[in-house]
Protein backbone atom coordinates (compact mmCIF):
# COMPACT_ATOMS: atom_id res chain seq x y z
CA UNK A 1 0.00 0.00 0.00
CA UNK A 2 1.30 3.56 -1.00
CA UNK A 3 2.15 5.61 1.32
CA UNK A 4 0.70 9.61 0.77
CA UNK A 5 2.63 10.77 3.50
CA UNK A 6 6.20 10.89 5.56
CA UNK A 7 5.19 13.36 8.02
CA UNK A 8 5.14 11.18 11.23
CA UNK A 9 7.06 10.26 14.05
CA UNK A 10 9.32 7.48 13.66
CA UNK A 11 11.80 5.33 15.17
CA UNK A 12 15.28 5.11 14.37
CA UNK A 13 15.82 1.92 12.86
CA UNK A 14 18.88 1.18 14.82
CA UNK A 15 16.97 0.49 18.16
CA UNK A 16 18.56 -2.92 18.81
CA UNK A 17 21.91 -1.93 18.52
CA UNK A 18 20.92 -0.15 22.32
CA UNK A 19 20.72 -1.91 25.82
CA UNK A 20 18.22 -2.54 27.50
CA UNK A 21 18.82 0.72 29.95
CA UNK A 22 19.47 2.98 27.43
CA UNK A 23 16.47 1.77 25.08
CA UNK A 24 14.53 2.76 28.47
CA UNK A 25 15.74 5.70 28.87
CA UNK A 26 15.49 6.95 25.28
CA UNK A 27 11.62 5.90 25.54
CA UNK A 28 10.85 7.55 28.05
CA UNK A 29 12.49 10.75 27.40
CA UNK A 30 10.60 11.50 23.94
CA UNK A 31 8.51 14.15 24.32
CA UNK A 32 10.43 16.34 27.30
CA UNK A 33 10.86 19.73 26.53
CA UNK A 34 14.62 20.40 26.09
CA UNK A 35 16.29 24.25 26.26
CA UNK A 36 19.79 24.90 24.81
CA UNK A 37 22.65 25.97 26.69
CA UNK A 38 23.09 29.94 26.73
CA UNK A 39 24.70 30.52 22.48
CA UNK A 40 23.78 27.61 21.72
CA UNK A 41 20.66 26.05 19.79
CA UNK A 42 18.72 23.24 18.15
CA UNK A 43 17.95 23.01 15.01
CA UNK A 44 14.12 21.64 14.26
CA UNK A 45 13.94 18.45 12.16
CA UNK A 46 10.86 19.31 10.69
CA UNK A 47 11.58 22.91 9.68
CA UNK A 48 15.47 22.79 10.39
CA UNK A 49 14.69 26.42 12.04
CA UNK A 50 17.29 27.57 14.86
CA UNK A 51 15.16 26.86 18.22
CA UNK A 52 16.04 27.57 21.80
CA UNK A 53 13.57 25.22 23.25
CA UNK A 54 12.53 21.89 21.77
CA UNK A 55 10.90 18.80 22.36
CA UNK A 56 13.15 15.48 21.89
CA UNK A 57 12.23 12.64 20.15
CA UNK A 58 15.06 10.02 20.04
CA UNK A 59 18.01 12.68 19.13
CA UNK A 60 15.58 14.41 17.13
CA UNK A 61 14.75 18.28 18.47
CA UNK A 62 11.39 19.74 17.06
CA UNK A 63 9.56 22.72 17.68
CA UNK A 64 6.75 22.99 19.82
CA UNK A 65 4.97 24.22 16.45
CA UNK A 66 6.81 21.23 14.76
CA UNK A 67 5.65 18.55 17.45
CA UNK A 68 2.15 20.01 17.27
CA UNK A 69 2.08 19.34 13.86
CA UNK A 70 3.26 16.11 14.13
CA UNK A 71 0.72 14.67 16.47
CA UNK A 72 -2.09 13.02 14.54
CA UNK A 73 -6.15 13.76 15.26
CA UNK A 74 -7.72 11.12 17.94
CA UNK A 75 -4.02 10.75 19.75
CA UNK A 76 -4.55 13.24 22.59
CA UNK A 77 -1.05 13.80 22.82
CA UNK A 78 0.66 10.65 22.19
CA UNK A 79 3.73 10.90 19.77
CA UNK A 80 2.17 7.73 17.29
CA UNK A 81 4.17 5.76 14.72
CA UNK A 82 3.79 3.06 12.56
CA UNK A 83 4.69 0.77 15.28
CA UNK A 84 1.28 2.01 17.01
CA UNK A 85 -0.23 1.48 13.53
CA UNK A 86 0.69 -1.79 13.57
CA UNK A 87 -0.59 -2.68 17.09
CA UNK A 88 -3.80 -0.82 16.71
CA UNK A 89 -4.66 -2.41 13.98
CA UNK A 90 -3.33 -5.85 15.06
CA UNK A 91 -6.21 -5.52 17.35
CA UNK A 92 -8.79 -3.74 15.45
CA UNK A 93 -8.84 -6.58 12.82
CA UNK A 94 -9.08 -9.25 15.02
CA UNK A 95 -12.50 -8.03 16.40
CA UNK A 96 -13.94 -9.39 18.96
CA UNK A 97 -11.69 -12.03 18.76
CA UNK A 98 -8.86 -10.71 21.60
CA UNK A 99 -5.59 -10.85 20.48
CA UNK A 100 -2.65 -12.10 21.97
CA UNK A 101 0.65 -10.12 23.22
CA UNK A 102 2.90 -12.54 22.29
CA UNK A 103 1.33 -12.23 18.61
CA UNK A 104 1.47 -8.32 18.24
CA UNK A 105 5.28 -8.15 19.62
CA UNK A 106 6.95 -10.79 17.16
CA UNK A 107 4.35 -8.98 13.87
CA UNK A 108 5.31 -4.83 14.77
CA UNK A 109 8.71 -5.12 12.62
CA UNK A 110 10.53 -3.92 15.87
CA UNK A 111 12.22 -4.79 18.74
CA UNK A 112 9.74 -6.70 21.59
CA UNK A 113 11.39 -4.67 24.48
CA UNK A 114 10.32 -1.51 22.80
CA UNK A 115 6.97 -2.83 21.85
CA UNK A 116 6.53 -3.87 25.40
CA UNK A 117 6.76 -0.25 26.79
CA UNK A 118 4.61 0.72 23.98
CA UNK A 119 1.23 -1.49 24.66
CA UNK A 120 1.89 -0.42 28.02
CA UNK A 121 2.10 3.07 27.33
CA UNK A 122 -1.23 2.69 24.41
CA UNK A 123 -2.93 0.65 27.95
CA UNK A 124 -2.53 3.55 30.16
CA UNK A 125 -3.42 6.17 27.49
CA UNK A 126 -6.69 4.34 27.30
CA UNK A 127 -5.87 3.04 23.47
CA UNK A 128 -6.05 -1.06 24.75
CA UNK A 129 -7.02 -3.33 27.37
CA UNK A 130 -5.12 -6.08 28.75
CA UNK A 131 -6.85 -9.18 29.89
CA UNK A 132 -5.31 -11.71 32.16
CA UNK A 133 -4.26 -13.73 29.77
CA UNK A 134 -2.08 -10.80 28.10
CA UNK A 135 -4.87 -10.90 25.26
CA UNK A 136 -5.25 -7.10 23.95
CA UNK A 137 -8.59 -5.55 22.67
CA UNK A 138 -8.67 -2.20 21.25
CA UNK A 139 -11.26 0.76 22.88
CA UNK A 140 -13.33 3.14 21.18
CA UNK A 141 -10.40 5.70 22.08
CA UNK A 142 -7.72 3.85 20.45
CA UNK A 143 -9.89 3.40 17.45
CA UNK A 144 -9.50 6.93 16.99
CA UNK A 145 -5.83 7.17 17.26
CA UNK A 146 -6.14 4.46 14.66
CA UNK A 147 -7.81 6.01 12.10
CA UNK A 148 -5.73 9.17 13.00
CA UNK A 149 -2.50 8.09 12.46
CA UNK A 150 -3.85 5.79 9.23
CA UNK A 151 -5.21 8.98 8.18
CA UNK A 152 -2.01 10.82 7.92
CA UNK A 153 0.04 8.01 6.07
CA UNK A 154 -2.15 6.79 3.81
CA UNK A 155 -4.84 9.31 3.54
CA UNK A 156 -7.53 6.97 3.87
CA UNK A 157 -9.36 4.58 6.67
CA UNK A 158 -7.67 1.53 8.37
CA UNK A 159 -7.50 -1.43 6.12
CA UNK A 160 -6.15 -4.57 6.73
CA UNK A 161 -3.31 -4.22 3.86
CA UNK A 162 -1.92 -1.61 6.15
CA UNK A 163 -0.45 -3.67 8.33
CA UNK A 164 3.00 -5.23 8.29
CA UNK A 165 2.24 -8.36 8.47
CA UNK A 166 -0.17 -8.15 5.36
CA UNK A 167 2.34 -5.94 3.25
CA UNK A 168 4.29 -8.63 0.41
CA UNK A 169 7.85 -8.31 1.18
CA UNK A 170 8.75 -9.31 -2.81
CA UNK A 171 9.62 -12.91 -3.54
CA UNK A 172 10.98 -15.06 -1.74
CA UNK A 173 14.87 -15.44 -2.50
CA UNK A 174 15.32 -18.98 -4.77
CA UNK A 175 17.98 -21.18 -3.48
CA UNK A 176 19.95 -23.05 -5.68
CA UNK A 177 21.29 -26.57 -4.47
CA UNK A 178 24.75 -28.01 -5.91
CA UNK A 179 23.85 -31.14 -7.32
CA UNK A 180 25.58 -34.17 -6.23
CA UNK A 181 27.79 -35.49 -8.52
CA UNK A 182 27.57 -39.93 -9.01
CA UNK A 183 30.44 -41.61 -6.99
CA UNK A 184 32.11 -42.35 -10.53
CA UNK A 185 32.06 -38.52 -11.27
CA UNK A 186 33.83 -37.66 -8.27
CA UNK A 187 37.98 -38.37 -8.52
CA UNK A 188 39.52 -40.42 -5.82
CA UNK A 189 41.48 -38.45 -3.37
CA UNK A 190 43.68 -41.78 -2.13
């Protein structure tokens, strides 16, 4: 599915080349309101404008203009990616059918440890629920986010194809396998 826009938050790619700690702390960092030392600045990713006080997003410094801009409609705040595309929508297609945690970490196309935080994070912002079981369902709330955040990348509503796991990653690369040549092929090596 084509993509109509690349105006979203995103995580660096690079995420499991970090420990555990560090991963943590990055996480929960994003977001805080950063100033810059006195002649110094940042520069905003979004607009690359000169900015003495930014919001940080993973070495990233935006605006508070920028970061406005950046949130999508239905996420009251939360900084949403295609990684909370992905679990969103995990859940929103399997209906009333619940979902289980194990399923939406390994099918995210991240790192678990990060998605871990982030269902956590989507639970207290009222986006899921967590059963007992760790089996996820989706509220009306994070239905919005959903179609927010679908919205902005693909201009349209949530559709299965969306998701990663749906997506065709191209052919599968063909093997070849040496043949084996007959025993009276083959020279003698004594």
């Amino acid at each position: 599915m084509e993509k109509k826009s690349h105006f979203h938050f995103r995580y660096p790619p690079n995420l499991h080349e970090l420990d555990l700690a560090t991963l943590v702390s990055m996480y929960r960092e994003r977001g805080m309101p950063k100033k810059a030392k006195v002649g110094e600045y940042f520069a905003c990713s979004a607009t690359h404008r000169m900015v003495k006080n930014a919001k940080w997003w993973f070495g990233l410094y935006y605006s508070q203009n920028a970061w406005d801009k950046l949130l999508t409609k239905g996420s009251e705040g939360y900084p949403l990616t295609e990684t909370e595309l992905n679990i969103l929508g995990l859940v929103f297609d399997a209906g009333d059918k619940a979902v289980n945690r194990d399923y939406v970490e390994e099918n995210c196309g991240t790192i678990s440890k990060l998605i871990y935080m982030i269902i956590n994070d989507l639970k207290e912002f009222g986006f899921l629920t967590i059963e007992d079981n760790d089996r996820l369902l989706i509220t009306p709330r994070g239905e919005k986010a959903l179609q927010g955040i679908t919205k902005r990348i693909y201009d349209k509503k949530f559709t299965p194809e969306m998701l990663l796991v749906n997506q065709e990653q191209g052919p599968a690369p063909k093997m070849e396998h040496a043949r084996k040549k007959k025993d009276d092929e083959q020279a003698s090596l004594f």
